[in-house]
PDB file of N, CA and C in Angstrom:
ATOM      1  N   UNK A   1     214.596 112.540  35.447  1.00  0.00           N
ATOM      2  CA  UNK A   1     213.195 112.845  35.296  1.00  0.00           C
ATOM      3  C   UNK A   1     213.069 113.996  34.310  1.00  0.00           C
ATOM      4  N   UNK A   2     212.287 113.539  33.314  1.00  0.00           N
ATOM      5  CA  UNK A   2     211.765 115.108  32.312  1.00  0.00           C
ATOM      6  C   UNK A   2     211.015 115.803  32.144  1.00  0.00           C
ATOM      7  N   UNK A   3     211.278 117.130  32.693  1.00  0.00           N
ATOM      8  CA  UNK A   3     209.886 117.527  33.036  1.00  0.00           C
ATOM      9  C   UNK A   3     209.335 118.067  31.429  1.00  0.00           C
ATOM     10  N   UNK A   4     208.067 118.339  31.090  1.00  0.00           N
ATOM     11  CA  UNK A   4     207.623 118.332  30.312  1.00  0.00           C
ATOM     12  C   UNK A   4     207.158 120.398  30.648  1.00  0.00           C
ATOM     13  N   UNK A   5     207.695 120.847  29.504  1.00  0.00           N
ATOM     14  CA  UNK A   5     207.903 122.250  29.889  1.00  0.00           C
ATOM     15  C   UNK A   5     206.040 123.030  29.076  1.00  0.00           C
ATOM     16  N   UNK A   6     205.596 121.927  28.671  1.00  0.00           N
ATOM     17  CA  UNK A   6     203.802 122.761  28.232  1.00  0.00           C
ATOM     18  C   UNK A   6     203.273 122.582  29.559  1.00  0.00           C
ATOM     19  N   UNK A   7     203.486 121.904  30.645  1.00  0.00           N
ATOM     20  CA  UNK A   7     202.871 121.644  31.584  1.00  0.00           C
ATOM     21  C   UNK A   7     203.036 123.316  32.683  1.00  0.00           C
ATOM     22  N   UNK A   8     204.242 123.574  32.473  1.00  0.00           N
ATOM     23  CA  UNK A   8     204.299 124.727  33.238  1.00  0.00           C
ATOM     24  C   UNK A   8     203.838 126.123  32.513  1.00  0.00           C
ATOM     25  N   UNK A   9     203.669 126.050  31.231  1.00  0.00           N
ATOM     26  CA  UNK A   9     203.025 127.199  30.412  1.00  0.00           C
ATOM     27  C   UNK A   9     201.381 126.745  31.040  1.00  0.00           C
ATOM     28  N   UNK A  10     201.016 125.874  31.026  1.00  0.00           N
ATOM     29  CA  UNK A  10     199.678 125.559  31.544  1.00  0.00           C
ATOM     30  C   UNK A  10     199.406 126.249  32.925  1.00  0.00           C
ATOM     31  N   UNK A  11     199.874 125.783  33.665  1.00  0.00           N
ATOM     32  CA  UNK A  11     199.827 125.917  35.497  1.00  0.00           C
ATOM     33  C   UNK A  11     200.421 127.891  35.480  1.00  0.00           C
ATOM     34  N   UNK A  12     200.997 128.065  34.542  1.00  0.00           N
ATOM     35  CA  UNK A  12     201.293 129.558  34.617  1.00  0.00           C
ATOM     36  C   UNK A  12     200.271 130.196  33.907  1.00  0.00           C
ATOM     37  N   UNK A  13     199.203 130.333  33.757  1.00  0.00           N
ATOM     38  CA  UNK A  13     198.287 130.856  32.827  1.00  0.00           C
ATOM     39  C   UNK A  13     196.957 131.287  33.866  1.00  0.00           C
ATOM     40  N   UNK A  14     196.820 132.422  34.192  1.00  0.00           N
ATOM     41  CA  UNK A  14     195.948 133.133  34.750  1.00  0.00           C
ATOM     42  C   UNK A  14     194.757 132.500  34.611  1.00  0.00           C
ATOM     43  N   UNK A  15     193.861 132.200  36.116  1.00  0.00           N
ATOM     44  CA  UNK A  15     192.594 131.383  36.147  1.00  0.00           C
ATOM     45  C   UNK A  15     191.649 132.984  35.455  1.00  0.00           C
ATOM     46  N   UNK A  16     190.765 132.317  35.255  1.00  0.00           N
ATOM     47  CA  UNK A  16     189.315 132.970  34.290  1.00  0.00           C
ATOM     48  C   UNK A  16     188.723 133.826  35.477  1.00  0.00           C
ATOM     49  N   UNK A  17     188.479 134.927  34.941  1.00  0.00           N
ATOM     50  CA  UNK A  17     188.120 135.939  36.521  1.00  0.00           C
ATOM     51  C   UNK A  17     186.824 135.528  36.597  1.00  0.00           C
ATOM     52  N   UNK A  18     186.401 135.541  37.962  1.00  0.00           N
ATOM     53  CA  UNK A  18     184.914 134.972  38.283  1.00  0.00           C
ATOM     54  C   UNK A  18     184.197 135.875  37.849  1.00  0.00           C
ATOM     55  N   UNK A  19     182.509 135.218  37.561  1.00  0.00           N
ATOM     56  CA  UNK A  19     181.813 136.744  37.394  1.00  0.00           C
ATOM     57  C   UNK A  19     181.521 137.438  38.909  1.00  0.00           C
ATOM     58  N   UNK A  20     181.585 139.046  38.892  1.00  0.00           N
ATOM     59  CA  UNK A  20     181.580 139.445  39.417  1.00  0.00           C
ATOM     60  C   UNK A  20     180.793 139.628  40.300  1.00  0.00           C
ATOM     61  N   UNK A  21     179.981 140.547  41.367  1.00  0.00           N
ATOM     62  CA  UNK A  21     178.573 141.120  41.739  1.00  0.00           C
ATOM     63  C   UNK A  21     177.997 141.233  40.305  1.00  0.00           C
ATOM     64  N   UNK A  22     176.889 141.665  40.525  1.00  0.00           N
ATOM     65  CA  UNK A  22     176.231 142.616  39.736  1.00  0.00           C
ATOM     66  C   UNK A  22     175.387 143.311  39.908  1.00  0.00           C
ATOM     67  N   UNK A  23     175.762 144.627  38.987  1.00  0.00           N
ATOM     68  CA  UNK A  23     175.238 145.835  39.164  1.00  0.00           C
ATOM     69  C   UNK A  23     173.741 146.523  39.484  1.00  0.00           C
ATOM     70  N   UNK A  24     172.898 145.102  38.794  1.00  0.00           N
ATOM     71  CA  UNK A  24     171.681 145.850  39.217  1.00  0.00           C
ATOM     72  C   UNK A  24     170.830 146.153  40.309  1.00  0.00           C
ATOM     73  N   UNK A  25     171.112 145.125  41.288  1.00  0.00           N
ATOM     74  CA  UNK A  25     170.362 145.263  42.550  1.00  0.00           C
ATOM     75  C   UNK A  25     171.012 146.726  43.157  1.00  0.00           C
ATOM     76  N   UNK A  26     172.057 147.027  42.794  1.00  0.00           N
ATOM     77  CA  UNK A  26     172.630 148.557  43.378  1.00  0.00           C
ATOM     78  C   UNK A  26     171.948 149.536  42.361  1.00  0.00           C
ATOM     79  N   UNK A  27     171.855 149.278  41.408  1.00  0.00           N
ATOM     80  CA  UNK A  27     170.915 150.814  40.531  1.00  0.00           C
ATOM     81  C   UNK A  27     169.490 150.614  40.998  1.00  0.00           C
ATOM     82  N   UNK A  28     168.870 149.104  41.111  1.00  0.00           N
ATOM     83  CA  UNK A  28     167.541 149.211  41.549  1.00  0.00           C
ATOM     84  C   UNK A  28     167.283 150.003  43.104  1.00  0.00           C
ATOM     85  N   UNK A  29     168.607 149.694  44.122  1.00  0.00           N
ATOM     86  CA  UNK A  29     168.898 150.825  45.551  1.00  0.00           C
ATOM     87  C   UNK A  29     168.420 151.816  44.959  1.00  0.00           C
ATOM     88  N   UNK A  30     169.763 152.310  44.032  1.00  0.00           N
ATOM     89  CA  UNK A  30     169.476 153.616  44.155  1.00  0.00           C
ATOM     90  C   UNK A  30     168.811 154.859  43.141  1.00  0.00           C
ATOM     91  N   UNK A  31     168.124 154.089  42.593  1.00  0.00           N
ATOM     92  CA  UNK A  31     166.469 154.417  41.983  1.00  0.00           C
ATOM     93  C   UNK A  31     165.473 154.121  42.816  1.00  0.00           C
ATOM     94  N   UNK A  32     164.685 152.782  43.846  1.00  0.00           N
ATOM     95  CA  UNK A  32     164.689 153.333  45.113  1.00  0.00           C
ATOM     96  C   UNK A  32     164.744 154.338  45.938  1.00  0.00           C
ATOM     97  N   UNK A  33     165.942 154.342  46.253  1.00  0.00           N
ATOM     98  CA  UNK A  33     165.853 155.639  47.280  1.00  0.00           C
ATOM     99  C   UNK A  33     165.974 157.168  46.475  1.00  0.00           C
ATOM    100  N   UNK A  34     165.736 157.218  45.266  1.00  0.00           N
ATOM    101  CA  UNK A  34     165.797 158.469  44.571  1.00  0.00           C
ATOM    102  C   UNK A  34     164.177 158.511  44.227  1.00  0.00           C
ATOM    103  N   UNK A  35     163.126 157.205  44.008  1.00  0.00           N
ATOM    104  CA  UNK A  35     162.105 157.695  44.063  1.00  0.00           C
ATOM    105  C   UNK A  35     161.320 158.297  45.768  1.00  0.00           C
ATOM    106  N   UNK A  36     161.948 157.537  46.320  1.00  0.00           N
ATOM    107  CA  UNK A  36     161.661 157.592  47.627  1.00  0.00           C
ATOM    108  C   UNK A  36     162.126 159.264  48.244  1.00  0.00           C
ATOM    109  N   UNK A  37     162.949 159.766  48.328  1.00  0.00           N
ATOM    110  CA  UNK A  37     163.529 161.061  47.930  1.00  0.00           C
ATOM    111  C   UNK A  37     162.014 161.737  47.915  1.00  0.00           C
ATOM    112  N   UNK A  38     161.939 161.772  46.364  1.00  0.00           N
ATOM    113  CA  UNK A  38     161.505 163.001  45.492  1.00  0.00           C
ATOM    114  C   UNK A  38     159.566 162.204  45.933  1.00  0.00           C
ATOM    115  N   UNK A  39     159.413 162.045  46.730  1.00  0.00           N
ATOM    116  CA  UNK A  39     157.972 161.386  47.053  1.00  0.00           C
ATOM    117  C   UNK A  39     157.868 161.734  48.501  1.00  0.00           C
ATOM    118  N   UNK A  40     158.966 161.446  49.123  1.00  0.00           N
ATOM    119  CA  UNK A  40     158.811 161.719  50.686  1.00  0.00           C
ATOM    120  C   UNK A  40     159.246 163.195  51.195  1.00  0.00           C
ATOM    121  N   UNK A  41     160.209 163.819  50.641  1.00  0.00           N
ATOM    122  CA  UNK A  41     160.969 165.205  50.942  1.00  0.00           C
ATOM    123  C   UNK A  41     161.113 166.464  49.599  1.00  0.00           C
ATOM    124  N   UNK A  42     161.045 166.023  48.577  1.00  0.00           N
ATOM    125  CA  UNK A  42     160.644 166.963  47.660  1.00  0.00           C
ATOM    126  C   UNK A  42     159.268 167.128  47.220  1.00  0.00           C
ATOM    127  N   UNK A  43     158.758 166.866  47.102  1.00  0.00           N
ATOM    128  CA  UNK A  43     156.793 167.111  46.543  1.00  0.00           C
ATOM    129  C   UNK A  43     156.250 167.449  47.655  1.00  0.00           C
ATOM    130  N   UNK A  44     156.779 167.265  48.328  1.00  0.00           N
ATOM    131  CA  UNK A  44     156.195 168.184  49.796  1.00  0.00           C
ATOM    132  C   UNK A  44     156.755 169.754  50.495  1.00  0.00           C
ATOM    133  N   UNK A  45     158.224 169.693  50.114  1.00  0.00           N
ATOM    134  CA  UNK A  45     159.253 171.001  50.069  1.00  0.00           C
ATOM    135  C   UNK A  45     158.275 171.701  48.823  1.00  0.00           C
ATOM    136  N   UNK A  46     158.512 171.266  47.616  1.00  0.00           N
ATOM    137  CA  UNK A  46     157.667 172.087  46.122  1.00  0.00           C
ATOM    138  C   UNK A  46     156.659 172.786  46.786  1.00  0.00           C
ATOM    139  N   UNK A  47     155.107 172.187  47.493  1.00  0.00           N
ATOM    140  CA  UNK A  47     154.351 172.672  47.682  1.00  0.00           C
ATOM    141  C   UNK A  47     154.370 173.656  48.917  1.00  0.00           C
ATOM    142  N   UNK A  48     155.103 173.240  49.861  1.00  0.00           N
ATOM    143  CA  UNK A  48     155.373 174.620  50.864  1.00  0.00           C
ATOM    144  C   UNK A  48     155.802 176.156  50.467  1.00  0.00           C
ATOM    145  N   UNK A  49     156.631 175.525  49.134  1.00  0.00           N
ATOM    146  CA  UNK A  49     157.799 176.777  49.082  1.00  0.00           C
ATOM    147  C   UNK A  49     156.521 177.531  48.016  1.00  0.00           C
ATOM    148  N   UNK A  50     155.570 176.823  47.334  1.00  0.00           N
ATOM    149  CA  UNK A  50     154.609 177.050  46.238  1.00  0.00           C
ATOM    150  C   UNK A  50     153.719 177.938  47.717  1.00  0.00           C
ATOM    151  N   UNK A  51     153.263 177.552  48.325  1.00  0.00           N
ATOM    152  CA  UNK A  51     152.276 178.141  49.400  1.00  0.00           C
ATOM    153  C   UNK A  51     152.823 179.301  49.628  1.00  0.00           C
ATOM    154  N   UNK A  52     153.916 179.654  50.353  1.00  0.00           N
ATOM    155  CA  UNK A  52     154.602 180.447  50.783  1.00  0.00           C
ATOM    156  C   UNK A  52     154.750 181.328  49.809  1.00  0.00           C
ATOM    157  N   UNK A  53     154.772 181.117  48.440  1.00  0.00           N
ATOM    158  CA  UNK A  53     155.160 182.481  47.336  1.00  0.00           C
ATOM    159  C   UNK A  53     153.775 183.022  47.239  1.00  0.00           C
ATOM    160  N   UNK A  54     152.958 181.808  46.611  1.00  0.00           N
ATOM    161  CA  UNK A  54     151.342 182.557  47.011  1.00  0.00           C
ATOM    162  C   UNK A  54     150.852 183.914  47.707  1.00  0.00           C
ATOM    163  N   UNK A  55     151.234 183.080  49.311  1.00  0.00           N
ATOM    164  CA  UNK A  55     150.837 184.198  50.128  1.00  0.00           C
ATOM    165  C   UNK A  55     151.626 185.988  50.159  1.00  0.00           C
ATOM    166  N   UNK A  56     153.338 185.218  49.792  1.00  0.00           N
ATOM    167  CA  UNK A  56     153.727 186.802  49.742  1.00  0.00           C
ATOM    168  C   UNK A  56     153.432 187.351  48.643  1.00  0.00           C
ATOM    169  N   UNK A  57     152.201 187.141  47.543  1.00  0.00           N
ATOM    170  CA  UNK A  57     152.058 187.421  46.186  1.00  0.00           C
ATOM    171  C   UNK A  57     150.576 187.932  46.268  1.00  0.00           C
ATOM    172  N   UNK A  58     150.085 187.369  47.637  1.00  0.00           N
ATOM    173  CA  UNK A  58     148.759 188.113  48.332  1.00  0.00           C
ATOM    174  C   UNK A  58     148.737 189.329  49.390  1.00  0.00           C
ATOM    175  N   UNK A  59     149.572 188.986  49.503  1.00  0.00           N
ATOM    176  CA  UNK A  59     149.958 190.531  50.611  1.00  0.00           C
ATOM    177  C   UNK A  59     149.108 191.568  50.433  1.00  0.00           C
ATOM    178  N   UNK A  60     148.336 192.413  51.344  1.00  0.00           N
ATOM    179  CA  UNK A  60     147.888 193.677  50.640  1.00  0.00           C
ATOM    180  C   UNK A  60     147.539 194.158  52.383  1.00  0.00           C
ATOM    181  N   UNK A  61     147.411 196.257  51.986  1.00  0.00           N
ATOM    182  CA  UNK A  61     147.200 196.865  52.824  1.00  0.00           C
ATOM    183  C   UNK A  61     146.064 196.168  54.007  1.00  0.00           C
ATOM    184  N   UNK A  62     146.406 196.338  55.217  1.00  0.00           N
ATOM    185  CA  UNK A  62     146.015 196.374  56.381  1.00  0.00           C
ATOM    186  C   UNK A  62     146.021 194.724  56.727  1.00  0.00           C
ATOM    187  N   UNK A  63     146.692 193.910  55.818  1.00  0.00           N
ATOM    188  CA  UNK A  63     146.823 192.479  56.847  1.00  0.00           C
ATOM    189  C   UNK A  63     147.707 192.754  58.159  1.00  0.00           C
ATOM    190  N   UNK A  64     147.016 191.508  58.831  1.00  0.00           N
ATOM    191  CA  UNK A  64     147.950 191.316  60.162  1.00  0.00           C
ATOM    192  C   UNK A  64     148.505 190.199  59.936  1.00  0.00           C
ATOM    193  N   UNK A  65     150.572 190.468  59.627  1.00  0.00           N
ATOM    194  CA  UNK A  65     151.671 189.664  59.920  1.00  0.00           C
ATOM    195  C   UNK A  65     152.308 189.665  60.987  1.00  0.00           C
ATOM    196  N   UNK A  66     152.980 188.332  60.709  1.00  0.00           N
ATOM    197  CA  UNK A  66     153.885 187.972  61.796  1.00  0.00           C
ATOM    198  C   UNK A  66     155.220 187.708  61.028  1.00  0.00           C
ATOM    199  N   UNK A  67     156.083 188.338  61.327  1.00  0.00           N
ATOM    200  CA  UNK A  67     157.409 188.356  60.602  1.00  0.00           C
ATOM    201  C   UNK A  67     158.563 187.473  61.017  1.00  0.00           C
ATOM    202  N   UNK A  68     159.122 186.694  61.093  1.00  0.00           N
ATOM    203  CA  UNK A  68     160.288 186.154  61.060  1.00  0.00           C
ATOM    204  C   UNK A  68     161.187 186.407  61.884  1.00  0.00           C
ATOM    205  N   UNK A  69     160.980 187.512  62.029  1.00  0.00           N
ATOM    206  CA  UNK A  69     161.653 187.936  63.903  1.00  0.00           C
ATOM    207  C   UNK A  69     160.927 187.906  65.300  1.00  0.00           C
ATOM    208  N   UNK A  70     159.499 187.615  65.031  1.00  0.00           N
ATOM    209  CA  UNK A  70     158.113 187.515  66.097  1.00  0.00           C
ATOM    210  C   UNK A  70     157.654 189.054  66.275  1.00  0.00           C
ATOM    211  N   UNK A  71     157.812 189.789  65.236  1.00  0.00           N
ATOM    212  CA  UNK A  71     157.204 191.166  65.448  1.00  0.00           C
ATOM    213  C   UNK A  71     155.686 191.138  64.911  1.00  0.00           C
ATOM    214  N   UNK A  72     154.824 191.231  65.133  1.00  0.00           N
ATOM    215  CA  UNK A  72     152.837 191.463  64.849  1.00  0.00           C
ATOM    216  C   UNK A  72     153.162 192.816  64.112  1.00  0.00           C
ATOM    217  N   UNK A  73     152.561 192.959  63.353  1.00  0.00           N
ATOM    218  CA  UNK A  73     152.100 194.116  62.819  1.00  0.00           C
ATOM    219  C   UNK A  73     151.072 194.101  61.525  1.00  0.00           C
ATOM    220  N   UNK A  74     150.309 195.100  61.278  1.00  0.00           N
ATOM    221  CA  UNK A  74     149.393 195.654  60.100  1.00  0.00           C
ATOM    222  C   UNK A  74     150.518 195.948  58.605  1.00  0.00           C
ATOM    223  N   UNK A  75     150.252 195.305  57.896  1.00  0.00           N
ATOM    224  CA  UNK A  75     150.828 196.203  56.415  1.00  0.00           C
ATOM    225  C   UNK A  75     150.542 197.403  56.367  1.00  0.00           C
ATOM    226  N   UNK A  76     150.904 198.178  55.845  1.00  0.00           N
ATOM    227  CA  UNK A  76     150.653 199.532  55.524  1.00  0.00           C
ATOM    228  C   UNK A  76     150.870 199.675  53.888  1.00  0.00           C
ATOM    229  N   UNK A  77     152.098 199.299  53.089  1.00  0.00           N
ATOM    230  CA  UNK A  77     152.489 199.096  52.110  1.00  0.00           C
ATOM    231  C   UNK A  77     153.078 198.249  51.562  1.00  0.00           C
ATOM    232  N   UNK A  78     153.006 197.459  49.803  1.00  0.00           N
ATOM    233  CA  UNK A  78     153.615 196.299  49.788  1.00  0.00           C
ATOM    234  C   UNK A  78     154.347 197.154  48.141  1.00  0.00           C
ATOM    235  N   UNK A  79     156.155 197.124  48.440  1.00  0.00           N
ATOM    236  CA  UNK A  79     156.435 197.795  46.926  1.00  0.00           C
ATOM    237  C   UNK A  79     157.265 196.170  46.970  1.00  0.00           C
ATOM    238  N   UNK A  80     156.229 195.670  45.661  1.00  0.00           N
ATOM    239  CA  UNK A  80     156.435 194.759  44.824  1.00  0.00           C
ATOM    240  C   UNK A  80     157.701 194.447  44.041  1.00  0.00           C
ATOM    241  N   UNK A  81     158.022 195.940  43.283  1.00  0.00           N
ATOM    242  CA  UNK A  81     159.422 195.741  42.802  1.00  0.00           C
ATOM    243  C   UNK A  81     160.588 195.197  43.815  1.00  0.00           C
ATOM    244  N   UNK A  82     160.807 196.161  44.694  1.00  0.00           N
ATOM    245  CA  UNK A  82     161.971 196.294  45.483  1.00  0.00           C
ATOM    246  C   UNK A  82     161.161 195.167  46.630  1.00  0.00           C
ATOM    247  N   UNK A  83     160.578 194.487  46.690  1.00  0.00           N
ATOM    248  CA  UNK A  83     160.313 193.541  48.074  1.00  0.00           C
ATOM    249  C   UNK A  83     160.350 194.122  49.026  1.00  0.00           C
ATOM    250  N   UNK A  84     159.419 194.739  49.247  1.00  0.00           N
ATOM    251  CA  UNK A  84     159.746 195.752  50.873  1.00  0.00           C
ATOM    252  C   UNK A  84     158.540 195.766  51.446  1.00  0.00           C
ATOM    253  N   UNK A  85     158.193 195.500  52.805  1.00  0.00           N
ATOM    254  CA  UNK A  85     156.720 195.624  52.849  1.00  0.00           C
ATOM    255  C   UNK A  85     157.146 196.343  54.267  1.00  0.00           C
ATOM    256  N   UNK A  86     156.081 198.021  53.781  1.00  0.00           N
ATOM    257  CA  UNK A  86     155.841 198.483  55.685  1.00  0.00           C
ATOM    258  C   UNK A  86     155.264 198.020  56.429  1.00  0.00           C
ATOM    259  N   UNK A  87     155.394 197.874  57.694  1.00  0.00           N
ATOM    260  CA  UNK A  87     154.353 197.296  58.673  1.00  0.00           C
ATOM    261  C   UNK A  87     154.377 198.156  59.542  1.00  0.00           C
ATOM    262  N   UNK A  88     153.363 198.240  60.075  1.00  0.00           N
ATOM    263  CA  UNK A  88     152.742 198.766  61.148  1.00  0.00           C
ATOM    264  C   UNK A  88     153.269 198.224  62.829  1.00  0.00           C
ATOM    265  N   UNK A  89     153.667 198.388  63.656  1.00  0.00           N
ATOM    266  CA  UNK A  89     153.883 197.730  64.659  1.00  0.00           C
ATOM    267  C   UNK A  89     153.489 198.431  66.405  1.00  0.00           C
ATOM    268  N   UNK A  90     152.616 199.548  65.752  1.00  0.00           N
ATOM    269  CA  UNK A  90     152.364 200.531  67.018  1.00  0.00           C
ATOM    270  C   UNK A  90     151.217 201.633  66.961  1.00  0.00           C
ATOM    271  N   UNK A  91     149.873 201.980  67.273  1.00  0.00           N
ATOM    272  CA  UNK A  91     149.342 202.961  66.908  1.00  0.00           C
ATOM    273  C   UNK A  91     149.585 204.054  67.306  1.00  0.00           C
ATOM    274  N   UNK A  92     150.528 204.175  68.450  1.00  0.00           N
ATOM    275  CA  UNK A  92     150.449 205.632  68.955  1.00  0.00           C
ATOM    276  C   UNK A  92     151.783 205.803  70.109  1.00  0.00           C
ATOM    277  N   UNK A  93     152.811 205.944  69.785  1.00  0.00           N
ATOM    278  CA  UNK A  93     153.220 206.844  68.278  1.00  0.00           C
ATOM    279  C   UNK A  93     153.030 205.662  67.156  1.00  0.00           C
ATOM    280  N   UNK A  94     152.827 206.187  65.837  1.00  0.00           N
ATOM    281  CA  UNK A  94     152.742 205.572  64.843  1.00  0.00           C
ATOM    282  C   UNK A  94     154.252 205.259  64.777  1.00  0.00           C
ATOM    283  N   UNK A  95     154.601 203.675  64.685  1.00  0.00           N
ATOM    284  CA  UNK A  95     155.686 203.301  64.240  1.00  0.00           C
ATOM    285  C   UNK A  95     155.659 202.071  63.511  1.00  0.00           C
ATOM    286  N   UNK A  96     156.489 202.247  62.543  1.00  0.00           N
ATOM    287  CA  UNK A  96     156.934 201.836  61.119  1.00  0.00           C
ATOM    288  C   UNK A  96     157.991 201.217  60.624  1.00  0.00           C
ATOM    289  N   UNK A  97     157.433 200.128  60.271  1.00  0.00           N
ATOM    290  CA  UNK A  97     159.661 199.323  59.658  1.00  0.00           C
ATOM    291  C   UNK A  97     159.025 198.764  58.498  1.00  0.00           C
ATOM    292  N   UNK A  98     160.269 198.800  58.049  1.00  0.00           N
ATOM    293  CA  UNK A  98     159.882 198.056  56.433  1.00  0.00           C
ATOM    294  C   UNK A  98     161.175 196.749  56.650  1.00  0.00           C
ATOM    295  N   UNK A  99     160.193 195.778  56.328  1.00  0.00           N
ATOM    296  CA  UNK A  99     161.014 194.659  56.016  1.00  0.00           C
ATOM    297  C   UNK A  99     160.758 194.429  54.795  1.00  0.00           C
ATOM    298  N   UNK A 100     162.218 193.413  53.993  1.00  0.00           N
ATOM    299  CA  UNK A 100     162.170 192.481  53.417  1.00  0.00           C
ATOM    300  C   UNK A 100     160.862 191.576  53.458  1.00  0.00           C
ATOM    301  N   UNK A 101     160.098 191.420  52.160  1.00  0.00           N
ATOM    302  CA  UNK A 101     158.616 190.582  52.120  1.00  0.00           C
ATOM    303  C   UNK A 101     158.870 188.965  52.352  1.00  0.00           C
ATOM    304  N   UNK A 102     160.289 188.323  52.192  1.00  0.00           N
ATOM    305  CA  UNK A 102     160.737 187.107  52.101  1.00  0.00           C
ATOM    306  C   UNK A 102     160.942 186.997  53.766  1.00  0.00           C
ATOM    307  N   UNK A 103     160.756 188.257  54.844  1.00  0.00           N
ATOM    308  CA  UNK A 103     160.821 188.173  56.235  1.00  0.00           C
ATOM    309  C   UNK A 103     159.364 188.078  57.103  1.00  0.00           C
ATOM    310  N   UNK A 104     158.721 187.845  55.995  1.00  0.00           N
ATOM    311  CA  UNK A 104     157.224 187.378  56.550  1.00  0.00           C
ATOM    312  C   UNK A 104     156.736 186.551  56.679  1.00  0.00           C
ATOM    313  N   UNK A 105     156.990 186.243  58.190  1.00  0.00           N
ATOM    314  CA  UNK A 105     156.749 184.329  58.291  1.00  0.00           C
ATOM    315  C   UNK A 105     154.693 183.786  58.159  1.00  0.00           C
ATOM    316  N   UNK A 106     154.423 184.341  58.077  1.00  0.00           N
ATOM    317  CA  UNK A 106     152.866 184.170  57.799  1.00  0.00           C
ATOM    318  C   UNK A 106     151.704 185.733  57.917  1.00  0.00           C
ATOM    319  N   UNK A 107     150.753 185.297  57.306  1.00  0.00           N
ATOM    320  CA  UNK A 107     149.658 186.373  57.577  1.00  0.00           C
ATOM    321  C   UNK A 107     148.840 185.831  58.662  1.00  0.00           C
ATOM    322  N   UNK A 108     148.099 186.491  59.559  1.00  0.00           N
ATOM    323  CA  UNK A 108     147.230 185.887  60.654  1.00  0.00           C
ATOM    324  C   UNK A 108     146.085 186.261  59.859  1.00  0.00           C
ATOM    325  N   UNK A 109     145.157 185.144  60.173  1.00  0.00           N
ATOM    326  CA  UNK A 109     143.649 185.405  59.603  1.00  0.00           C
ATOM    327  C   UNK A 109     142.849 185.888  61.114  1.00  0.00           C
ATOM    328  N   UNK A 110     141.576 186.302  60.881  1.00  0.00           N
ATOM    329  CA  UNK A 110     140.792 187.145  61.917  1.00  0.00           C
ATOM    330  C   UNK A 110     140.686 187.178  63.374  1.00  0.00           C
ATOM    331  N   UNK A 111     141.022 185.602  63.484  1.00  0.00           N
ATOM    332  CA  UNK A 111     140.912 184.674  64.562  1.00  0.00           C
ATOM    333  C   UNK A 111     142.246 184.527  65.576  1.00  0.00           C
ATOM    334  N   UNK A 112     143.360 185.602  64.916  1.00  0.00           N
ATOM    335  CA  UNK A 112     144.983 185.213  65.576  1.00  0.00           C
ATOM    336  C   UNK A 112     144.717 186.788  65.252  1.00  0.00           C
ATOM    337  N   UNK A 113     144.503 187.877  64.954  1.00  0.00           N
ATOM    338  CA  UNK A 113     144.805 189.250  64.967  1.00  0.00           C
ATOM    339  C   UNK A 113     145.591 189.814  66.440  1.00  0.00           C
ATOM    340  N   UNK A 114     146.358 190.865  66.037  1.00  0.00           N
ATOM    341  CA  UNK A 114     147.445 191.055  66.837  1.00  0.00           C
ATOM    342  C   UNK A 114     146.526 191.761  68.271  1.00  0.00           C
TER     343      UNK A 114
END
């Protein structure tokens, strides 16, 4: 019997790679969830952190805060450079702390006064 030796160069010759997945339904994911992201958890973070600079950029003598540790007190002074704001936390004895202005978890308006 003779074997015919193109037949085995044939049968030895790597099949044609299939096409693969493709890529786009995974970039359309994850553009998706990157608009989804920046719509559901960032544009909403932006405007808090935007509120929040506001107010410590409104600060002024005799508001009533509430600080970040649950202490009430009156401003007394706000030094702008150095971020330091006195507060008031006692009329008699007069007592006094200066915090960090980034430790001021809100101002109370008329209606929440200490």
């Amino acid at each position: 019997m003779r074997i015919d030796m193109s037949s085995f160069w044939i049968l030895g010759q790597e099949q044609a790679p299939a096409g693969g997945p493709s890529l786009i339904p995974l970039a359309l994911m994850v553009g998706v969830v990157a608009i989804y992201y920046y719509l559901i958890i960032g544009l909403p973070q932006r405007r808090l952190e935007k509120q929040r600079h506001d107010m410590l950029l409104s600060l002024k003598k005799k508001d009533e805060v509430l600080t970040s540790g649950g202490i009430y007190g009156t401003v007394e002074s706000v030094d702008e450079k150095n971020e330091k704001v006195t507060v008031r936390i006692c009329d008699e004895p007069a007592v006094r702390i200066k915090v960090n202005a980034r430790s001021i978890a809100r101002v109370l308006r008329e209606n929440e006064s200490v």
